[in-house]
Protein backbone atom coordinates (compact mmCIF):
# COMPACT_ATOMS: atom_id res chain seq x y z
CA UNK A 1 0.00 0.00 0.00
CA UNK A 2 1.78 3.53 -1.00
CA UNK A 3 -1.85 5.94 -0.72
CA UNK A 4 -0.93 7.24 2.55
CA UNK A 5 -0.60 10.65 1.42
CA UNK A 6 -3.73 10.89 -1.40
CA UNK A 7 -6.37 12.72 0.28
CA UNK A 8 -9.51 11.30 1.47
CA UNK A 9 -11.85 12.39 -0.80
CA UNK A 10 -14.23 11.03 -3.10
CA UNK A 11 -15.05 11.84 -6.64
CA UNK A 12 -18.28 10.36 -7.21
CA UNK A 13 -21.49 12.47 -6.86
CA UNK A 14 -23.79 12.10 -3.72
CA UNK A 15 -25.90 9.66 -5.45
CA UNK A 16 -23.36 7.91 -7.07
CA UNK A 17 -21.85 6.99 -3.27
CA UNK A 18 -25.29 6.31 -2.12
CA UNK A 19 -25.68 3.69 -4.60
CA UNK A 20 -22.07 2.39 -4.39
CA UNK A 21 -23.00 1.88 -0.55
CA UNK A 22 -25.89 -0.22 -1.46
CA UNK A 23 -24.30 -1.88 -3.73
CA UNK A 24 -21.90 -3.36 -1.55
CA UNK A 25 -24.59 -3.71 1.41
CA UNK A 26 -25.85 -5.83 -1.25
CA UNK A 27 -22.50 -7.94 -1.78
CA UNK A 28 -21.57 -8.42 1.56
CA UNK A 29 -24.67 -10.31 1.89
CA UNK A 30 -23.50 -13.03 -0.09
CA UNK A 31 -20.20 -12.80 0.88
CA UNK A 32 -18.82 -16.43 2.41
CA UNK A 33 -16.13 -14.69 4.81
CA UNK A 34 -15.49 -10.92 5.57
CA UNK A 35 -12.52 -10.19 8.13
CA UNK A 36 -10.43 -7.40 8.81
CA UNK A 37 -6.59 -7.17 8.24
CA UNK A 38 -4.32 -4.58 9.29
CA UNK A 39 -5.27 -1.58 7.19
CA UNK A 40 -8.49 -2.83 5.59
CA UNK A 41 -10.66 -6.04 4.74
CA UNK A 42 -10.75 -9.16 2.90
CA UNK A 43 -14.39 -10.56 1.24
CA UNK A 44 -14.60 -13.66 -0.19
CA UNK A 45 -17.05 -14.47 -2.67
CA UNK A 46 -18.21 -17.67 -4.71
CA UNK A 47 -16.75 -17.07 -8.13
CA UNK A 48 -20.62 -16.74 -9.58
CA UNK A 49 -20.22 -13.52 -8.10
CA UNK A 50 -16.86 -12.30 -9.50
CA UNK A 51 -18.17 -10.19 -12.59
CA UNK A 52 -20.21 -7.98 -9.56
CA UNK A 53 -17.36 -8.19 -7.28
CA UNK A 54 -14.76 -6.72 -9.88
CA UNK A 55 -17.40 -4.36 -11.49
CA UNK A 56 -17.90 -2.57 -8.03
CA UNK A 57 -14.18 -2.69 -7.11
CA UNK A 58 -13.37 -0.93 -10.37
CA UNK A 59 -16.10 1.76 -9.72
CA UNK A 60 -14.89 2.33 -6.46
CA UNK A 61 -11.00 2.39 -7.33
CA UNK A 62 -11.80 5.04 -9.47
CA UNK A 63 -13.68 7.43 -7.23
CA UNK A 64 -11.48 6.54 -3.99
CA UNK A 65 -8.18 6.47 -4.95
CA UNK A 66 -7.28 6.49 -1.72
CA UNK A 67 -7.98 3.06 -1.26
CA UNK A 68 -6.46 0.37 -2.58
CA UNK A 69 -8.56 -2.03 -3.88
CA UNK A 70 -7.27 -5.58 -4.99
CA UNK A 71 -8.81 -9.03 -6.50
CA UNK A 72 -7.81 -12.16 -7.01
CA UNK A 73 -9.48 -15.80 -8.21
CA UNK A 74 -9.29 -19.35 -7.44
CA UNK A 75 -11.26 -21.95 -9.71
CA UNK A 76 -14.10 -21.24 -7.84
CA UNK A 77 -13.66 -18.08 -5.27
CA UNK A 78 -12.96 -14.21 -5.98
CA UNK A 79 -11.14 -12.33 -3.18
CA UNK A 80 -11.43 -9.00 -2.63
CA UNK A 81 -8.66 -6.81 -0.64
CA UNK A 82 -9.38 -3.16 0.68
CA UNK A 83 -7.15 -1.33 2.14
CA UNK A 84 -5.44 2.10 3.45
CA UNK A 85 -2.13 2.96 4.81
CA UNK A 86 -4.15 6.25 6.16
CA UNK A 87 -6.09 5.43 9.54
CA UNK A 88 -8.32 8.25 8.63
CA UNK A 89 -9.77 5.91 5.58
CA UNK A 90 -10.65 3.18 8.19
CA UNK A 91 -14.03 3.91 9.13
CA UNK A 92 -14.71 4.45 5.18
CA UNK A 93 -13.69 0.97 4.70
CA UNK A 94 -15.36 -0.42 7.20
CA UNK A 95 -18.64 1.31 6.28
CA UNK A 96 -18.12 -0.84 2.99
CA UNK A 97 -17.76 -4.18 4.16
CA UNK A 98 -20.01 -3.72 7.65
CA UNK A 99 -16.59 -4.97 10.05
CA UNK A 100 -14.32 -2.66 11.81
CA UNK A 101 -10.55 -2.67 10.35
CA UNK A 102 -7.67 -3.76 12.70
C-alpha cells in the first residue's frame, strides 16, 4: 500500500456513493467470509459472483483512490482486498464491508 498521502476524498457524486453503498450492502450479503486485516478487509465471494465483485471494485477504485482495492481468483472463489495505509480511511472501509478494520 503507498496511498498514505492521497487525500480522502471522493469523486463520485452524492448519489453515485449512495448507490455504491448499497451496492456493496448488497454484496456483503453473499459474501462467504469478511474479516479485517491490518489496514483494511478481505471478502470472499463464490466465483458466480466475481463479474459484480470486480465491477464494483473498479467503480470504487476510481472514485477513492485512496484506497487500494485488490482481487484475485481461485477456480471457484474471488477475493477481494481493501485497504489504506491512512487510519483516517478506516471507518470508510469499514462502512463498505459492515466490520471494523484492525
Amino acid at each position: 500500500m503507498t496511498n498514505t498521502h492521497i487525500p480522502i476524498a471522493c469523486s463520485a457524486t452524492a448519489d453515485a456513493s449512495a448507490k455504491q453503498l448499497v451496492d456493496w450492502t448488497d454484496l456483503s450479503l453473499v459474501s462467504n467470509d469478511i474479516r479485517s486485516l491490518q489496514g483494511g478487509v478481505a471478502m470472499v465471494f463464490d466465483v458466480a459472483h466475481a463479474e459484480a465483485v470486480e465491477a464494483l471494485a473498479a467503480r470504487e477504485r476510481f472514485c477513492c483512490s485512496f484506497l487500494s482495492i485488490t482481487t484475485s481468483r481461485s477456480a471457484d472463489k474471488i477475493r477481494l482486498e481493501i485497504s489504506s495505509d491512512n487510519p483516517d480511511a478506516y471507518p470508510i472501509i469499514s462502512q463498505i464491508a459492515g466490520v471494523p478494520v484492525a
